[in-house]
N, C-alpha and C. Protein backbone atom coordinates (compact mmCIF):
# COMPACT_ATOMS: atom_id res chain seq x y z
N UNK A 1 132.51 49.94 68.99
CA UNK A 1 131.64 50.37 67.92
C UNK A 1 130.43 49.43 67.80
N UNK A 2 130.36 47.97 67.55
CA UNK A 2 129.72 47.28 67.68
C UNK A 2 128.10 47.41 69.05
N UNK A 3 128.78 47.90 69.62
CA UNK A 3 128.22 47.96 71.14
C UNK A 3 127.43 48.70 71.01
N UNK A 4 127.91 50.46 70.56
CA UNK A 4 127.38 51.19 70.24
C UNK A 4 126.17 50.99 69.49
N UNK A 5 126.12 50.33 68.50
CA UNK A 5 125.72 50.23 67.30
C UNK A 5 124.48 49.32 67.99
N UNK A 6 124.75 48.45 68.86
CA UNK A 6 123.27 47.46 69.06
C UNK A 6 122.54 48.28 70.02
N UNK A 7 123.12 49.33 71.52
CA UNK A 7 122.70 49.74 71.96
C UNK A 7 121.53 50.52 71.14
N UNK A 8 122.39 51.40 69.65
CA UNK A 8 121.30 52.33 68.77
C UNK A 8 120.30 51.43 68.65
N UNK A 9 120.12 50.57 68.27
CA UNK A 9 119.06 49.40 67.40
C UNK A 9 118.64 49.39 68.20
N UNK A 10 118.99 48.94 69.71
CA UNK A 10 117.23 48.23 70.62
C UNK A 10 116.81 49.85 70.77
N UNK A 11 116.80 50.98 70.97
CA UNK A 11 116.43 52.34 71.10
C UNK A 11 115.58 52.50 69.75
N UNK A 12 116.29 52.36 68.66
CA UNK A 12 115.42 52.66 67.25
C UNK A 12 114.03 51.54 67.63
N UNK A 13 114.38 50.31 67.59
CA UNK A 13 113.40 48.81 67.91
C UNK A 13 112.49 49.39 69.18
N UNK A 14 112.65 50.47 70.01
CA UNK A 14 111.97 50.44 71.20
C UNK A 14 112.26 49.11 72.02
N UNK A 15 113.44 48.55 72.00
CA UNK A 15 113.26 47.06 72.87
C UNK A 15 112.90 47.85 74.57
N UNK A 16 112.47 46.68 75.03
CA UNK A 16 112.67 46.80 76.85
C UNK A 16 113.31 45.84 77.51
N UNK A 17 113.44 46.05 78.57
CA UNK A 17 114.22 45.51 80.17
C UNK A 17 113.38 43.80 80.42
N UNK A 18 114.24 42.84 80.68
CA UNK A 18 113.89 41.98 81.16
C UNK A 18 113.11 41.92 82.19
N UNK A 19 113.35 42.88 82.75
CA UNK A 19 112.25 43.40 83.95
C UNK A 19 111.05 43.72 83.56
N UNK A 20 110.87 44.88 82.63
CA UNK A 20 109.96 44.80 81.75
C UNK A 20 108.53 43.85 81.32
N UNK A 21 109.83 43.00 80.92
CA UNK A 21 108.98 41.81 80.61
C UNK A 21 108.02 40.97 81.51
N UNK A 22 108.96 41.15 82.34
CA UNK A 22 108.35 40.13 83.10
C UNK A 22 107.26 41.10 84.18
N UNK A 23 107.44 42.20 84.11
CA UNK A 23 106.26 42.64 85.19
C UNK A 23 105.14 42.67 83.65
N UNK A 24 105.51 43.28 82.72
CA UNK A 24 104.43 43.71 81.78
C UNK A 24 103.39 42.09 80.99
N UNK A 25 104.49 41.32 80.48
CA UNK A 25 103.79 40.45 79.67
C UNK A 25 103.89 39.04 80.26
N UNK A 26 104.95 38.72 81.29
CA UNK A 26 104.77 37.54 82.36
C UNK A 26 104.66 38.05 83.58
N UNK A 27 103.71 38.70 84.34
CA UNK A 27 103.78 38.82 85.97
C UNK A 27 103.53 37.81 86.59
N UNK A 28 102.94 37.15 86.13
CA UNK A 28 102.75 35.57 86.76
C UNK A 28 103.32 34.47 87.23
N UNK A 29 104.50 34.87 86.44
CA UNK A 29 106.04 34.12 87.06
C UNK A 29 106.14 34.35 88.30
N UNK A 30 106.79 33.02 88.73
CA UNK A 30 106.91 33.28 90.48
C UNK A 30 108.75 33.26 90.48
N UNK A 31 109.15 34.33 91.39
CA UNK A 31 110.82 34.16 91.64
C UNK A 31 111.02 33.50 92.41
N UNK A 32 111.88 32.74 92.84
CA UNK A 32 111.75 31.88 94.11
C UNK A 32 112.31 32.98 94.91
N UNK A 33 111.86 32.11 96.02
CA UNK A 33 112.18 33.25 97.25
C UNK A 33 113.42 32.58 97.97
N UNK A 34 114.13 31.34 97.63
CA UNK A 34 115.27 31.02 97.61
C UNK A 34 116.04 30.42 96.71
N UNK A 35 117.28 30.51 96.37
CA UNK A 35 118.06 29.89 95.51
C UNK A 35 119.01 28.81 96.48
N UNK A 36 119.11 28.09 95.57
CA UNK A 36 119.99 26.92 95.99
C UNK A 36 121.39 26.65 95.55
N UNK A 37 122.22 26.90 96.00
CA UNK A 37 123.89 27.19 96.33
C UNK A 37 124.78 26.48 96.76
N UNK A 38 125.79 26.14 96.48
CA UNK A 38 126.79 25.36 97.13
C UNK A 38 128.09 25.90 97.35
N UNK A 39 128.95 26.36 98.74
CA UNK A 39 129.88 27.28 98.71
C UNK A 39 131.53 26.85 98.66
N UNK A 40 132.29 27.19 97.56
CA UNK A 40 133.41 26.21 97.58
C UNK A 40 134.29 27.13 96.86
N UNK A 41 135.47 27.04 97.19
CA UNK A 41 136.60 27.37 97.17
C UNK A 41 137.78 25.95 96.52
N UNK A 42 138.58 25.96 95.29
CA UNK A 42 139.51 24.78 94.97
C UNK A 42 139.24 23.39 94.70
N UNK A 43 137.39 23.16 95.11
CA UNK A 43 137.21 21.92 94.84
C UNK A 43 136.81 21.44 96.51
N UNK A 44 136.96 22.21 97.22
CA UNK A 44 136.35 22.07 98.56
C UNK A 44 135.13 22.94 98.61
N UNK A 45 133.71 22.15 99.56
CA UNK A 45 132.71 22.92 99.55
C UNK A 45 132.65 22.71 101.54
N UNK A 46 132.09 23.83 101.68
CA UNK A 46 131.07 24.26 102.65
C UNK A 46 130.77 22.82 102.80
N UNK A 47 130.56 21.78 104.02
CA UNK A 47 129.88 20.98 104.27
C UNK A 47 129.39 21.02 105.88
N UNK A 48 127.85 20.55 106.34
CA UNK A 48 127.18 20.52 107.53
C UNK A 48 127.49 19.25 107.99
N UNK A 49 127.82 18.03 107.57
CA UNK A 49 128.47 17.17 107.89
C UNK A 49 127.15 15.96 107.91
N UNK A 50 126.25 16.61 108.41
CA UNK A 50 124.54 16.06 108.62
C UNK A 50 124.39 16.11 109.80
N UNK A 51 125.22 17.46 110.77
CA UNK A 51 125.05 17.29 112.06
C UNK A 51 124.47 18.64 112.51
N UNK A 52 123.71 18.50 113.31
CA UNK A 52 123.15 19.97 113.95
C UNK A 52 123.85 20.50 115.10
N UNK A 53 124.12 21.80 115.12
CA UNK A 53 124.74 22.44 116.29
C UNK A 53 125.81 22.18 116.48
N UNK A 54 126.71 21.90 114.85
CA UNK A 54 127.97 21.09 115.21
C UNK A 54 129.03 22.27 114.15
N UNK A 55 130.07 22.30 114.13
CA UNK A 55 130.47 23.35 113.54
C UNK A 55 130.76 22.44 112.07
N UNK A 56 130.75 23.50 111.06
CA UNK A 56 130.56 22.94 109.80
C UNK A 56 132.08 23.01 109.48
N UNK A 57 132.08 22.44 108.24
CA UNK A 57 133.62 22.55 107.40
C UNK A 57 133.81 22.18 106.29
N UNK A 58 134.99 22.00 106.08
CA UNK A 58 135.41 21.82 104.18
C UNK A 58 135.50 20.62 103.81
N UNK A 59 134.98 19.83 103.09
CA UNK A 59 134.88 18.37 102.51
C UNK A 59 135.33 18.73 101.06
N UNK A 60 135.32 17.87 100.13
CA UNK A 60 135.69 17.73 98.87
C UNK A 60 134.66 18.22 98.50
N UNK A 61 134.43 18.60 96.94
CA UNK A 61 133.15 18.67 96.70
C UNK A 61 132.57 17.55 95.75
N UNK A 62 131.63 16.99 96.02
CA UNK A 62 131.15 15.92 95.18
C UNK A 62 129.89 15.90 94.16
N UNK A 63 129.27 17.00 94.59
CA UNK A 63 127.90 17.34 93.34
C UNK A 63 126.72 16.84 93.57
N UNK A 64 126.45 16.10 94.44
CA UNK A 64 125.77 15.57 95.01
C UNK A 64 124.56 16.42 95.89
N UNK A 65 124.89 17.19 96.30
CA UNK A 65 123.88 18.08 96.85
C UNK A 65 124.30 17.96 98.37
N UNK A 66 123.23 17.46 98.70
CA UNK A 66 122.81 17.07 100.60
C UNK A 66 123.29 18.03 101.40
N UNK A 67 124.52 17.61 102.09
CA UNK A 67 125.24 18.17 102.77
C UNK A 67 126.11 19.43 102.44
N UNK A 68 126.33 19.45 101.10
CA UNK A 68 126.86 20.70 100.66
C UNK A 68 125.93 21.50 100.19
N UNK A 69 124.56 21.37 100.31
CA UNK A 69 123.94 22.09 99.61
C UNK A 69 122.92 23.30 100.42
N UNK A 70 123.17 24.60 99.97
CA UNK A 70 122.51 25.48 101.06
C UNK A 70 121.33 26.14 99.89
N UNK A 71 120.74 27.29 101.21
CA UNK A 71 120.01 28.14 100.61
C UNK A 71 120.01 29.39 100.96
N UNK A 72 119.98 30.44 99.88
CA UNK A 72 120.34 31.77 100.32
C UNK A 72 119.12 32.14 99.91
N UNK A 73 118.22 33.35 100.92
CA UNK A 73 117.03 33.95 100.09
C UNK A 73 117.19 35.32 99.71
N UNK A 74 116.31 35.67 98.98
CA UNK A 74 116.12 36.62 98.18
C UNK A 74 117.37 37.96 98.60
N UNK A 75 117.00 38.27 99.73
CA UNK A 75 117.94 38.93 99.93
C UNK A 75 119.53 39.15 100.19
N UNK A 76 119.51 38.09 99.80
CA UNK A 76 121.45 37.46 100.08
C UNK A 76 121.75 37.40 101.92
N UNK A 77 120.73 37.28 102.78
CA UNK A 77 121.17 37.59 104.02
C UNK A 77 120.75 36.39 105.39
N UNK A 78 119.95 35.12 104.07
CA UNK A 78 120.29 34.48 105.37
C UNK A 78 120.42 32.65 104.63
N UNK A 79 121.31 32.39 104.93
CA UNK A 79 122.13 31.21 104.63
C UNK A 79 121.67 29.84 105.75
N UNK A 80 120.53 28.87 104.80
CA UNK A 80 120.16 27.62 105.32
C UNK A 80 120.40 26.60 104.94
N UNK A 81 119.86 25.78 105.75
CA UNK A 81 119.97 24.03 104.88
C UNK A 81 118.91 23.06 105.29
N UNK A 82 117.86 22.76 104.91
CA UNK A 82 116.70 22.71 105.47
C UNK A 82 116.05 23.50 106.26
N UNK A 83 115.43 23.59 107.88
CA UNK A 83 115.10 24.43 108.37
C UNK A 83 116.19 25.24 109.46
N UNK A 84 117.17 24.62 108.87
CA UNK A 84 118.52 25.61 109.87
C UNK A 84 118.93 26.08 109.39
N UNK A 85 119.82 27.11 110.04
CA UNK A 85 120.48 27.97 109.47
C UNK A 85 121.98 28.12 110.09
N UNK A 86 122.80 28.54 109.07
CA UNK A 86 124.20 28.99 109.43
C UNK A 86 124.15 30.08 110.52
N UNK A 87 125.21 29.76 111.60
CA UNK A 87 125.11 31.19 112.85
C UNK A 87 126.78 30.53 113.30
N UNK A 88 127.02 32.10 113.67
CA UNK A 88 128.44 32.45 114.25
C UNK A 88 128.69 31.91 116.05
N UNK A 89 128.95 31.40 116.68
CA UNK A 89 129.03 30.95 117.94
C UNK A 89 130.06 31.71 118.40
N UNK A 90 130.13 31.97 120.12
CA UNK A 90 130.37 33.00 120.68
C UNK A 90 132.30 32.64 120.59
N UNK A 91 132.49 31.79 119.88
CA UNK A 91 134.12 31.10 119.33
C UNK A 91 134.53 31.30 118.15
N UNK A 92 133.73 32.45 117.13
CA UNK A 92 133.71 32.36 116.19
C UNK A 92 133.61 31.22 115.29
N UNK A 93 133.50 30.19 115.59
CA UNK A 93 132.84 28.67 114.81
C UNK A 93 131.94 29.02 113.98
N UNK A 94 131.89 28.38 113.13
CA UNK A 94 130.54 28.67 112.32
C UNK A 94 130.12 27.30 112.22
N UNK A 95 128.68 27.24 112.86
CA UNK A 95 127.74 25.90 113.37
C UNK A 95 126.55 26.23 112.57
N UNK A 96 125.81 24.44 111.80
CA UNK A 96 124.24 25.01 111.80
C UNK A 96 123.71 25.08 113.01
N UNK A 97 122.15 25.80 113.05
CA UNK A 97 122.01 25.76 114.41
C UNK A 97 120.83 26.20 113.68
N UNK A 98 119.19 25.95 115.22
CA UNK A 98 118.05 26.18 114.63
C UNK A 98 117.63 27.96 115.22
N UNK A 99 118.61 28.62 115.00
CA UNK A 99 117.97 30.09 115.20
C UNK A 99 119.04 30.96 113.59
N UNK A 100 118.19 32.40 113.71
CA UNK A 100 118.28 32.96 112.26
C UNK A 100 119.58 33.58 112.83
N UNK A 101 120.08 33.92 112.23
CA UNK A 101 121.71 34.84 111.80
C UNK A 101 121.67 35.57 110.33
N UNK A 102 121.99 36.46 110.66
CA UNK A 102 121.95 37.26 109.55
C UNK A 102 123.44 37.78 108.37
N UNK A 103 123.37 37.78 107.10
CA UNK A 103 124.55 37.75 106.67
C UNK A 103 124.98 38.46 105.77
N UNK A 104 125.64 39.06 106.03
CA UNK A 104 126.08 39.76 104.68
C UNK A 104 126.98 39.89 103.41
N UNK A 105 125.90 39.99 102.11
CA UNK A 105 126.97 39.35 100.74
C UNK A 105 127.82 40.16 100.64
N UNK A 106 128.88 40.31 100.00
CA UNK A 106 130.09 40.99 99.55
C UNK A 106 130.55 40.19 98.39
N UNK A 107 130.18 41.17 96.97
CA UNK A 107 130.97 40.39 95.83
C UNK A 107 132.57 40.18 95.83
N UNK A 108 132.75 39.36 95.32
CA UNK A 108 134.24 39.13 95.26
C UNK A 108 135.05 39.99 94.84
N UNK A 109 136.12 40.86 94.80
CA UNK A 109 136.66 41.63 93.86
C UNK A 109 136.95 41.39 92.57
N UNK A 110 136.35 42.24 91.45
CA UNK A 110 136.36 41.58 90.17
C UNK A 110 135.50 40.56 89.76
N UNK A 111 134.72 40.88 90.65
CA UNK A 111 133.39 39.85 90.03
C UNK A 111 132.42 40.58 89.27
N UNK A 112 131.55 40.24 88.59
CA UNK A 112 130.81 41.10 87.62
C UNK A 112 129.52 40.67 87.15
């Protein structure tokens, strides 16, 4: 009921879309064209180790950034860390390495 009830109000209010907003009264805002991510599972993250062409793996996670720290762009499809990028090797390994690989997101089940 509640729900209902605010949905009526922004309709009576004429409210709009955050989207809205931002094309209509901030277009000037810039989105980044990457976000910065860290991938972890239990308290273990994704780590590059600080090595190139080397296969990556699970370290603790410490918060720190560096080595655990990636970048996904805009489109969820390609996963870096400075100017490298994550790629699949013909061993299924997963190595940084300096050529593009492409990736695809999949929400978690029950994610929202």
């Amino acid at each position: 009921a509640v729900v209902s009830t605010q949905s009526t109000g922004r309709e009576k209010l004429n409210c709009k879309s955050f989207k809205w907003y931002l094309d209509n009264i901030y277009p000037e805002l810039e989105i980044p064209e990457r976000v910065i991510i860290s991938v972890s599972y239990n308290n273990w993250c994704l780590d590059s180790y600080g090595q190139v062409n080397k296969e990556v793996g699970l370290y603790k996670c410490h918060g720190g950034g560096g080595n655990q720290e990636w970048h996904v762009d805009k489109s969820k499809s390609v996963i870096t860390q400075d100017d490298l990028c994550l790629t699949i090797n013909r061993s299924d390994k997963i190595r940084l390495f300096e050529r593009l690989s492409t990736w695809q997101h999949v929400p978690a089940v029950g994610a929202g």
